[in-house]
Structure formats: structure tokens, C-alpha cells
PDB file of N, CA and C in Angstrom:
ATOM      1  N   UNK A   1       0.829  -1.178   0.000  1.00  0.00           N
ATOM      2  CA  UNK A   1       0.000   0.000   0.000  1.00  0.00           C
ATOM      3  C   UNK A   1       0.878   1.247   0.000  1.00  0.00           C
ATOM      4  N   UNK A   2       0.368   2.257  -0.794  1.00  0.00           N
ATOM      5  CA  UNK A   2       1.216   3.569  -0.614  1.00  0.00           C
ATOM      6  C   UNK A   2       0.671   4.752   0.701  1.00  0.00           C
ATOM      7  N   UNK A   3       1.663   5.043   0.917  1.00  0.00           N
ATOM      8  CA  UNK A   3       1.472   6.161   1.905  1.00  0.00           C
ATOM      9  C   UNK A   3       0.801   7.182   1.998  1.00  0.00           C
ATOM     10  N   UNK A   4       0.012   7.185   1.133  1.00  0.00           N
ATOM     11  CA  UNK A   4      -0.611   8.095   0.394  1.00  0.00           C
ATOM     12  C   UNK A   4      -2.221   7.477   0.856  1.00  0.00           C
ATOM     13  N   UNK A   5      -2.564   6.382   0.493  1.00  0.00           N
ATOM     14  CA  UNK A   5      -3.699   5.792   0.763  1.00  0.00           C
ATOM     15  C   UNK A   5      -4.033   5.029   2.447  1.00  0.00           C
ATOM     16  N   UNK A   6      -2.723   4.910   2.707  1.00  0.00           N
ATOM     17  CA  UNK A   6      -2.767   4.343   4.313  1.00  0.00           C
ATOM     18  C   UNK A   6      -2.816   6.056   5.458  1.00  0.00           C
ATOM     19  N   UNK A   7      -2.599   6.847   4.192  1.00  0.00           N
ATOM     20  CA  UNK A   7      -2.496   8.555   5.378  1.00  0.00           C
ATOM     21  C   UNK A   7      -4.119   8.417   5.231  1.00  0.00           C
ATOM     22  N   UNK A   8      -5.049   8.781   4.050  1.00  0.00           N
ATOM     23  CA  UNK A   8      -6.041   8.441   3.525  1.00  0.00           C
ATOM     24  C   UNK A   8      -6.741   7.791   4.504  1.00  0.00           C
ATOM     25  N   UNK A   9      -6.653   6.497   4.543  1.00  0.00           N
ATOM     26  CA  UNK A   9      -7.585   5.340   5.458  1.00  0.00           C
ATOM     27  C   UNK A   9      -7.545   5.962   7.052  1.00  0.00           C
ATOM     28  N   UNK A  10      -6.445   6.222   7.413  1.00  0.00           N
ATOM     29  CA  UNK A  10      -6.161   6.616   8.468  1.00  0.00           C
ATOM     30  C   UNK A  10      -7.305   7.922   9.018  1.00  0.00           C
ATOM     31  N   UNK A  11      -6.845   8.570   8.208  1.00  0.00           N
ATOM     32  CA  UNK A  11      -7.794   9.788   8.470  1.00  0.00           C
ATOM     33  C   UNK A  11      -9.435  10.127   8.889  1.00  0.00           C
ATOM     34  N   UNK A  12      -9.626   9.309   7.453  1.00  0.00           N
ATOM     35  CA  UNK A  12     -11.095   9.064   8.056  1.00  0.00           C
ATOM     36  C   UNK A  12     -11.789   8.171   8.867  1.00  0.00           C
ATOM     37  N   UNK A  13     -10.703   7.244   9.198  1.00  0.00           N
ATOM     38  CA  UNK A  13     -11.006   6.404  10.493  1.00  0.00           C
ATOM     39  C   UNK A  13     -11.082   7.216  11.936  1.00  0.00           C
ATOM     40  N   UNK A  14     -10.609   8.660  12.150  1.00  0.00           N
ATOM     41  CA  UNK A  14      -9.998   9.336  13.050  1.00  0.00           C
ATOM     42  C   UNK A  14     -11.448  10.287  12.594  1.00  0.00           C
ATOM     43  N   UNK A  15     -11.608  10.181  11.482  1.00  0.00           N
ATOM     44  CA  UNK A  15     -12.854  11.075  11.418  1.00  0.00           C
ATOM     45  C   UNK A  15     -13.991  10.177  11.922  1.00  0.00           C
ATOM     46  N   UNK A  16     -13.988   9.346  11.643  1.00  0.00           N
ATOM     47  CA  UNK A  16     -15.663   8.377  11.652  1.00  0.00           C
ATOM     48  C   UNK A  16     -15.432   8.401  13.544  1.00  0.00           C
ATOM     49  N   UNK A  17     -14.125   8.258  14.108  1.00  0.00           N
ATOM     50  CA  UNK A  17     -14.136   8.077  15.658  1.00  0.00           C
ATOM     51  C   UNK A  17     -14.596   9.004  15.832  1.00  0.00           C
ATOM     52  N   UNK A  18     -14.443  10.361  15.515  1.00  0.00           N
ATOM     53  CA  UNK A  18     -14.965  11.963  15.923  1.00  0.00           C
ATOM     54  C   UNK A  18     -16.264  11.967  16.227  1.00  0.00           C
ATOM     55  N   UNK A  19     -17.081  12.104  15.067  1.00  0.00           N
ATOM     56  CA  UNK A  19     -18.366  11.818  14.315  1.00  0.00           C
ATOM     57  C   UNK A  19     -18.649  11.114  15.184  1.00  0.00           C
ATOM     58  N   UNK A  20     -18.211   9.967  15.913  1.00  0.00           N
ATOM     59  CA  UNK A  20     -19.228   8.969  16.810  1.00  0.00           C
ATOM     60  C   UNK A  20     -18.995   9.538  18.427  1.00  0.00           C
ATOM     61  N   UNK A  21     -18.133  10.035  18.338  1.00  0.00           N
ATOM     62  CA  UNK A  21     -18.024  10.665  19.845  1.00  0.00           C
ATOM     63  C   UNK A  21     -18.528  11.962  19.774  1.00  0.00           C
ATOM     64  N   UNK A  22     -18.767  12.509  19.021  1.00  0.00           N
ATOM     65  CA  UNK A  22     -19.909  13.892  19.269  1.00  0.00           C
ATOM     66  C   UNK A  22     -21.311  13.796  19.183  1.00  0.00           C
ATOM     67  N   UNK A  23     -21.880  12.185  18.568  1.00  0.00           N
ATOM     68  CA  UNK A  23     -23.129  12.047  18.091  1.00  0.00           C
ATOM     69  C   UNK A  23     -23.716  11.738  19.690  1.00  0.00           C
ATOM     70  N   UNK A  24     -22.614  10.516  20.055  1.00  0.00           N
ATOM     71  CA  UNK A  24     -22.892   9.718  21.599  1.00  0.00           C
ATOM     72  C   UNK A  24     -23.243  11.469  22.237  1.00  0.00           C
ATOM     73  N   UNK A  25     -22.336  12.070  21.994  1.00  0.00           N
ATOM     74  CA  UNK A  25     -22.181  13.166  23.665  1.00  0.00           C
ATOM     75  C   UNK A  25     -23.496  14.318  23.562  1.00  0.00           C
ATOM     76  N   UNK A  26     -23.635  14.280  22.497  1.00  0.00           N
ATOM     77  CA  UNK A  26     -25.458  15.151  22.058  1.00  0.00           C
ATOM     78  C   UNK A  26     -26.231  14.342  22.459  1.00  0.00           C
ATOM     79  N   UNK A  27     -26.326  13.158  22.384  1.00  0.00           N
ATOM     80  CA  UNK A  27     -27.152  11.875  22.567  1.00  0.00           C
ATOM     81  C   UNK A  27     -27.670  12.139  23.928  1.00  0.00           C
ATOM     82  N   UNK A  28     -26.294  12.484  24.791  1.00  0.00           N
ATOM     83  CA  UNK A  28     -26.231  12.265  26.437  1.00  0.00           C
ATOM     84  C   UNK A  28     -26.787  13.419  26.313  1.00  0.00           C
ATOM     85  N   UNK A  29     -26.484  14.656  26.248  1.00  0.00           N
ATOM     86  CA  UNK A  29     -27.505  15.851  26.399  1.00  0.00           C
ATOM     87  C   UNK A  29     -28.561  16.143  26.169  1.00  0.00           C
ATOM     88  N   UNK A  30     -28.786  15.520  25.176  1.00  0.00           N
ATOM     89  CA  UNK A  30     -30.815  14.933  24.871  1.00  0.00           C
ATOM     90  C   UNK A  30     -30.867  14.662  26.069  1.00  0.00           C
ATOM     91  N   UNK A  31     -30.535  12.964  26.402  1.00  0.00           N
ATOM     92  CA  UNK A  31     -31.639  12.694  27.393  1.00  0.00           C
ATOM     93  C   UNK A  31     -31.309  13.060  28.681  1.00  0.00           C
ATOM     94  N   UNK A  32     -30.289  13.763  28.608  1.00  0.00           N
ATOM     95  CA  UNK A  32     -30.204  14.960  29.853  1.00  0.00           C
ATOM     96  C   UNK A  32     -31.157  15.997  30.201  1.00  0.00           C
ATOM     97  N   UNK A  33     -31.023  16.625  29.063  1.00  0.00           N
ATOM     98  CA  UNK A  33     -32.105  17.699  29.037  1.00  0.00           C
ATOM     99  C   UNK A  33     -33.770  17.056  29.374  1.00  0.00           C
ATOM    100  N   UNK A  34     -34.002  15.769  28.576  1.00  0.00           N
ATOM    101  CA  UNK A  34     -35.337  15.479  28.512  1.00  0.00           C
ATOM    102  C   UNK A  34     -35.651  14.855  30.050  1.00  0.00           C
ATOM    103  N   UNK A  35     -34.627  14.554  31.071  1.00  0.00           N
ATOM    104  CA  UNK A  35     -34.708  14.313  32.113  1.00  0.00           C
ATOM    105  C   UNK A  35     -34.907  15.160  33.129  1.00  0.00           C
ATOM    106  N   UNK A  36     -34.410  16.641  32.907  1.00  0.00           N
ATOM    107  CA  UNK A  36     -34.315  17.857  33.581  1.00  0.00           C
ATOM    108  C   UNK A  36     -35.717  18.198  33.331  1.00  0.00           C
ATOM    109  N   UNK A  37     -36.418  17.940  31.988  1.00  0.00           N
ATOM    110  CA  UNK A  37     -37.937  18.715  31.426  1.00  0.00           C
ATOM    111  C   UNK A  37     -39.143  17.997  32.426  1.00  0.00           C
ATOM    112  N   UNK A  38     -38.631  16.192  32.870  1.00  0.00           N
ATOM    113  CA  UNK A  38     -39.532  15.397  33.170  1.00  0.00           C
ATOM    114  C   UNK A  38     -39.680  15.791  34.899  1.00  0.00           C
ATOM    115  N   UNK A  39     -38.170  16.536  35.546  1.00  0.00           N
ATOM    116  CA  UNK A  39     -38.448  16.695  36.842  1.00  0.00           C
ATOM    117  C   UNK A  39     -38.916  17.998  36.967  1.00  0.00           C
ATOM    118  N   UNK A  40     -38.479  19.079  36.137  1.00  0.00           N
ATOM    119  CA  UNK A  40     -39.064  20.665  36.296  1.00  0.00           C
ATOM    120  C   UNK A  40     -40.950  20.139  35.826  1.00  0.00           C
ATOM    121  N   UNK A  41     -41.535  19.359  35.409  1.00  0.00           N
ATOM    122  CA  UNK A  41     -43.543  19.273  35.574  1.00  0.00           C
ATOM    123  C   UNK A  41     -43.537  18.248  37.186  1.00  0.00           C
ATOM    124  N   UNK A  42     -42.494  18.352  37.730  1.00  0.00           N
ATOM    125  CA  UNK A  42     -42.792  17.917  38.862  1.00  0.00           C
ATOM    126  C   UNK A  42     -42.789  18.908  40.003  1.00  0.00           C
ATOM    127  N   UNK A  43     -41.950  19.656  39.705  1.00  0.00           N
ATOM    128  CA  UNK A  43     -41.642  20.757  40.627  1.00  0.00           C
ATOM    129  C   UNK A  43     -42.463  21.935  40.345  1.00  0.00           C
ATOM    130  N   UNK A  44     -43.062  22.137  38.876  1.00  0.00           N
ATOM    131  CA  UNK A  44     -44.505  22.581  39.211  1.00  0.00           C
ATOM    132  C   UNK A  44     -45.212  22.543  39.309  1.00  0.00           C
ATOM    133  N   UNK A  45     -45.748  21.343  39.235  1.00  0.00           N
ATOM    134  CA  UNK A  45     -46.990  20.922  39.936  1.00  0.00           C
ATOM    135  C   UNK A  45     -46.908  21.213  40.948  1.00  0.00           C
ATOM    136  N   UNK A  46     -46.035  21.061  41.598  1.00  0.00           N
ATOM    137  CA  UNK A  46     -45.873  21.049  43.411  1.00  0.00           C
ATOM    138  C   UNK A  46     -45.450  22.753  43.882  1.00  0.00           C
ATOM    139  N   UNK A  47     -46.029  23.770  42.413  1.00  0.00           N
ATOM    140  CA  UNK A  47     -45.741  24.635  43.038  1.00  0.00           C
ATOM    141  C   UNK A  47     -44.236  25.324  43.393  1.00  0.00           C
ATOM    142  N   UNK A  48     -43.229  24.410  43.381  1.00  0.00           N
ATOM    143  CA  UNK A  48     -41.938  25.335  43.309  1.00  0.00           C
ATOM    144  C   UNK A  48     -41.123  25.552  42.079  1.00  0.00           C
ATOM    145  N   UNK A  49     -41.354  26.801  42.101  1.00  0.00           N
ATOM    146  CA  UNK A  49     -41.603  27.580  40.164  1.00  0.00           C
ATOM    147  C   UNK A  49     -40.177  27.866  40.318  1.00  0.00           C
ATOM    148  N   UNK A  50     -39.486  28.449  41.182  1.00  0.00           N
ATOM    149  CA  UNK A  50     -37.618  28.607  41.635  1.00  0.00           C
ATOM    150  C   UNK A  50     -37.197  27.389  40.966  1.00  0.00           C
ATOM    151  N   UNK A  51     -37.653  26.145  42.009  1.00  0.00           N
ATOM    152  CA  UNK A  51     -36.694  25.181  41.642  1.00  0.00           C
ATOM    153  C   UNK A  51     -36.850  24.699  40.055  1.00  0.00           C
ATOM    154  N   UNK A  52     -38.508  24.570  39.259  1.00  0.00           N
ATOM    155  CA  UNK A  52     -38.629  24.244  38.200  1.00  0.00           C
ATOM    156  C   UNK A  52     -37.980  25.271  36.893  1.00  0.00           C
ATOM    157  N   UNK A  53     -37.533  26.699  37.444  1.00  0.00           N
ATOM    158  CA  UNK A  53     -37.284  27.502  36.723  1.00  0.00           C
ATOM    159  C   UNK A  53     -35.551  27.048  36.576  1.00  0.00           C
ATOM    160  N   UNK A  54     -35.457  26.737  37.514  1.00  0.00           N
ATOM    161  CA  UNK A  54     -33.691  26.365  37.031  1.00  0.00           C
ATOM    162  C   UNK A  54     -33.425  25.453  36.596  1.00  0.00           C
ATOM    163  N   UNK A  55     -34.496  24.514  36.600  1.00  0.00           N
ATOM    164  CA  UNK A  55     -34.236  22.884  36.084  1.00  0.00           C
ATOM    165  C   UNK A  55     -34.013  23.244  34.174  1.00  0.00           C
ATOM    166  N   UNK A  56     -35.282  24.073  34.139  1.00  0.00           N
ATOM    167  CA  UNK A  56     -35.781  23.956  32.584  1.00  0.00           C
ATOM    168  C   UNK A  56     -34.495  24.680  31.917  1.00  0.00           C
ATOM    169  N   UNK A  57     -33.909  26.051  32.699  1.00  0.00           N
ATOM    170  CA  UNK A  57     -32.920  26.636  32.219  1.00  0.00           C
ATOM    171  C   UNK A  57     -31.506  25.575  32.538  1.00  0.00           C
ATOM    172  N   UNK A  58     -31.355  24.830  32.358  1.00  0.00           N
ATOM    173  CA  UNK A  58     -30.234  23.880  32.506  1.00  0.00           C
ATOM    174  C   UNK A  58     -30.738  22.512  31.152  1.00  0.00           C
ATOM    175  N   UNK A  59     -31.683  22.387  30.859  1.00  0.00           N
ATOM    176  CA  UNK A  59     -32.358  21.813  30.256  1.00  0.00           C
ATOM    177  C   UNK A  59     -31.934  22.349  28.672  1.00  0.00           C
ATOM    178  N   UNK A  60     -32.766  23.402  28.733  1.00  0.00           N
ATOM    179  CA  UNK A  60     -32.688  24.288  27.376  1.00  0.00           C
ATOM    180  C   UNK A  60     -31.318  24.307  27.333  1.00  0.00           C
ATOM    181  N   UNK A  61     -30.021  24.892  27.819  1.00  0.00           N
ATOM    182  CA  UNK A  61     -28.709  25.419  27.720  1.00  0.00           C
ATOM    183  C   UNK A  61     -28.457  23.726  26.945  1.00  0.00           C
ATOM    184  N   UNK A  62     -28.737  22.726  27.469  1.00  0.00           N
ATOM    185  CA  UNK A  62     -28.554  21.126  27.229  1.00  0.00           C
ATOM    186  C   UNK A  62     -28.946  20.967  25.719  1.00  0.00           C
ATOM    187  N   UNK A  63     -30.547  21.081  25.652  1.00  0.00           N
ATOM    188  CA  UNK A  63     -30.601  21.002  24.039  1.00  0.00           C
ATOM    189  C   UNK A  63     -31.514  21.784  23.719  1.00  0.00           C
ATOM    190  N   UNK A  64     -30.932  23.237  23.252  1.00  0.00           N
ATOM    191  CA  UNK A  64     -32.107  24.155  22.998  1.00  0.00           C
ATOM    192  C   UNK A  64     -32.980  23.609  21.734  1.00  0.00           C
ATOM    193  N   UNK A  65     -33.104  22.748  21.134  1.00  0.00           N
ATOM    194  CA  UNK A  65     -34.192  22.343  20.689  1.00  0.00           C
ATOM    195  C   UNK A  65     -35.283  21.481  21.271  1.00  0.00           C
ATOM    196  N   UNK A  66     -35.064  21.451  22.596  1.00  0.00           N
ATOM    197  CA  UNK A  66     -35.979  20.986  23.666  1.00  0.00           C
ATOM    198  C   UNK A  66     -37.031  21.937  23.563  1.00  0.00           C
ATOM    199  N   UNK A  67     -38.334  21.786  22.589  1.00  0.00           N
ATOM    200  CA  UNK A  67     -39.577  23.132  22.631  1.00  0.00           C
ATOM    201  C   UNK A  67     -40.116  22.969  23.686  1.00  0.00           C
ATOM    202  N   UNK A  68     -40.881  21.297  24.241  1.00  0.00           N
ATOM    203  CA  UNK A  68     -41.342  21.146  25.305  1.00  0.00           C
ATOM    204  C   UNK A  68     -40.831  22.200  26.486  1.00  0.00           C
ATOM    205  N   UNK A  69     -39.691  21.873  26.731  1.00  0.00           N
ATOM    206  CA  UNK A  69     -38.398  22.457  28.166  1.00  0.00           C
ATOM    207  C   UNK A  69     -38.727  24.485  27.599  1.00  0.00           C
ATOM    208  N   UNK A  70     -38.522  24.826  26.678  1.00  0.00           N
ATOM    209  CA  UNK A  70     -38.953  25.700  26.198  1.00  0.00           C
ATOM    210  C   UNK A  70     -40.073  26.704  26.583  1.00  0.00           C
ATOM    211  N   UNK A  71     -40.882  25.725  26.384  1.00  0.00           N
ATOM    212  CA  UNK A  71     -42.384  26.172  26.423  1.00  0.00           C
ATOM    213  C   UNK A  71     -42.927  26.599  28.286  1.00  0.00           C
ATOM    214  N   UNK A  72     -42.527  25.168  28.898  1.00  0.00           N
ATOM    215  CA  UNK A  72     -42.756  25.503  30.186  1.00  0.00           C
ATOM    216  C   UNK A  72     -41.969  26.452  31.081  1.00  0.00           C
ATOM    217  N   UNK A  73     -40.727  26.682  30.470  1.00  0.00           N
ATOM    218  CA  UNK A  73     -39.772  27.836  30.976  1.00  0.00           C
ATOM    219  C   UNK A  73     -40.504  29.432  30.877  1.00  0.00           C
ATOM    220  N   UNK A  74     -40.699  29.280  29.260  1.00  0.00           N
ATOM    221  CA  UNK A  74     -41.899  30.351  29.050  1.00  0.00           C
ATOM    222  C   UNK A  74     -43.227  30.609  30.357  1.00  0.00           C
ATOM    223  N   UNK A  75     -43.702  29.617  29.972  1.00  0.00           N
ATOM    224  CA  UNK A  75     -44.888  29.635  31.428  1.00  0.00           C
ATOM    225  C   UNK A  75     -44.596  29.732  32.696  1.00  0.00           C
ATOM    226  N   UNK A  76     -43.414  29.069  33.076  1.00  0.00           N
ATOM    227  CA  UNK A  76     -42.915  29.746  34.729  1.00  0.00           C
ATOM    228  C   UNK A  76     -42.467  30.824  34.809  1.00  0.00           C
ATOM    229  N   UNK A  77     -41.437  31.689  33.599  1.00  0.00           N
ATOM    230  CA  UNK A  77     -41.387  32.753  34.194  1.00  0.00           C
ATOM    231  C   UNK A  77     -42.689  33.728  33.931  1.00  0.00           C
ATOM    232  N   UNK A  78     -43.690  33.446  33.211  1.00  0.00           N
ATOM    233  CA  UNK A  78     -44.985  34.566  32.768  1.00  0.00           C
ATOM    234  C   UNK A  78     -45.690  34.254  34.427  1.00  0.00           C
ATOM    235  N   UNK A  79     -45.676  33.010  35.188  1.00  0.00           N
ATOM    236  CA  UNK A  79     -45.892  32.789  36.533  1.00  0.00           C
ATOM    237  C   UNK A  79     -45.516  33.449  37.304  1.00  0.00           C
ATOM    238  N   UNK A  80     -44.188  33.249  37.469  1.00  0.00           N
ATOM    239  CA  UNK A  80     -43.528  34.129  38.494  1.00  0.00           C
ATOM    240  C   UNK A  80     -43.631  35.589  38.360  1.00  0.00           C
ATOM    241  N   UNK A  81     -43.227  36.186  36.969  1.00  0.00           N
ATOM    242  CA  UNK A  81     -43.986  37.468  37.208  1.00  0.00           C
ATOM    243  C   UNK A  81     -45.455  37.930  37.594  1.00  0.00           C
ATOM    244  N   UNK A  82     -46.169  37.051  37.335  1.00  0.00           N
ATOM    245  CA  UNK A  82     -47.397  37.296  37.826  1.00  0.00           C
ATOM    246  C   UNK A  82     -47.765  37.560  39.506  1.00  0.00           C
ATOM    247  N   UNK A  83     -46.546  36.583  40.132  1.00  0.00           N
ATOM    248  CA  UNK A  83     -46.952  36.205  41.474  1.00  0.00           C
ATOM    249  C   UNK A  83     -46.067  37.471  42.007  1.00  0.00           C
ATOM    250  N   UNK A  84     -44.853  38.329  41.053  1.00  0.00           N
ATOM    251  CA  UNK A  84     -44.131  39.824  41.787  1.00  0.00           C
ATOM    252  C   UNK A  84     -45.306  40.907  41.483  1.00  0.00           C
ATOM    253  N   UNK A  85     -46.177  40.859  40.985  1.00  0.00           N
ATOM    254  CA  UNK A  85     -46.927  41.930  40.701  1.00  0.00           C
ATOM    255  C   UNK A  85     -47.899  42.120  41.986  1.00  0.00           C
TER     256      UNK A  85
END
């Protein structure tokens, strides 16, 4: 084989490892985030809009395409301002 094609093979083997270790580590922040979304409708239900407000903002920062995590962040803080007025 020439050196040329073994630099070649090499490379994108180092690429395909990349590619799979950034897919895994988004992967983990999905269901990070979607774990943070499932305990912040617990913490408001129960009324503590503080603790659910930091969950969701740790959530979103995780995978801002979380709309769900999104949405209810939206609604706790339109809450909480409601409850400073």
C-alpha cells in the first residue's frame, strides 16, 4: 500500500471516531435535558416555580431544541412574574 492511501484510510477512520463521539455526547444531552424537562412538571406541579425555573434553564442550555423544556420555561417565568406583581 502507498502512503498516500494508508495517510487516507487513516484519516477518516480518526474522522468516523470523531463523528461517533460527538453524536454519543449530544445523545447524552438529549436525554439529559429530557430528564431535567420530566423533573421541572414535577416541581410545578408542586408549586416550586424557583426550583422548576432552574431545572428547565439547565435543560434548554442542554438542548435548545428541547420546545417542550422551552415552552414551560416560558410559562414559569410569565408565573412568576405574575406572582411579583
Amino acid at each position: 500500500m502507498s502512503k498516500r492511501l494508508i495517510l487516507k484510510v487513516s484519516l477518516i477512520i480518526i474522522l468516523c471516531g470523531y463523528v461517533s463521539v460527538v453524536c454519543y455526547a449530544q445523545e447524552q444531552d438529549i436525554a439529559e435535558s429530557f430528564g431535567m424537562y420530566s423533573k421541572c412538571i414535577d416541581y410545578y406541579h408542586q408549586g416550586k416555580l424557583y426550583e422548576a425555573k432552574e431545572t428547565l434553564e439547565r435543560a434548554v442550555r442542554l438542548d435548545s431544541r428541547n420546545d417542550e423544556a422551552q415552552g414551560y420555561l416560558d410559562l414559569v417565568n410569565a408565573e412568576l412574574n405574575l406572582r411579583e406583581k
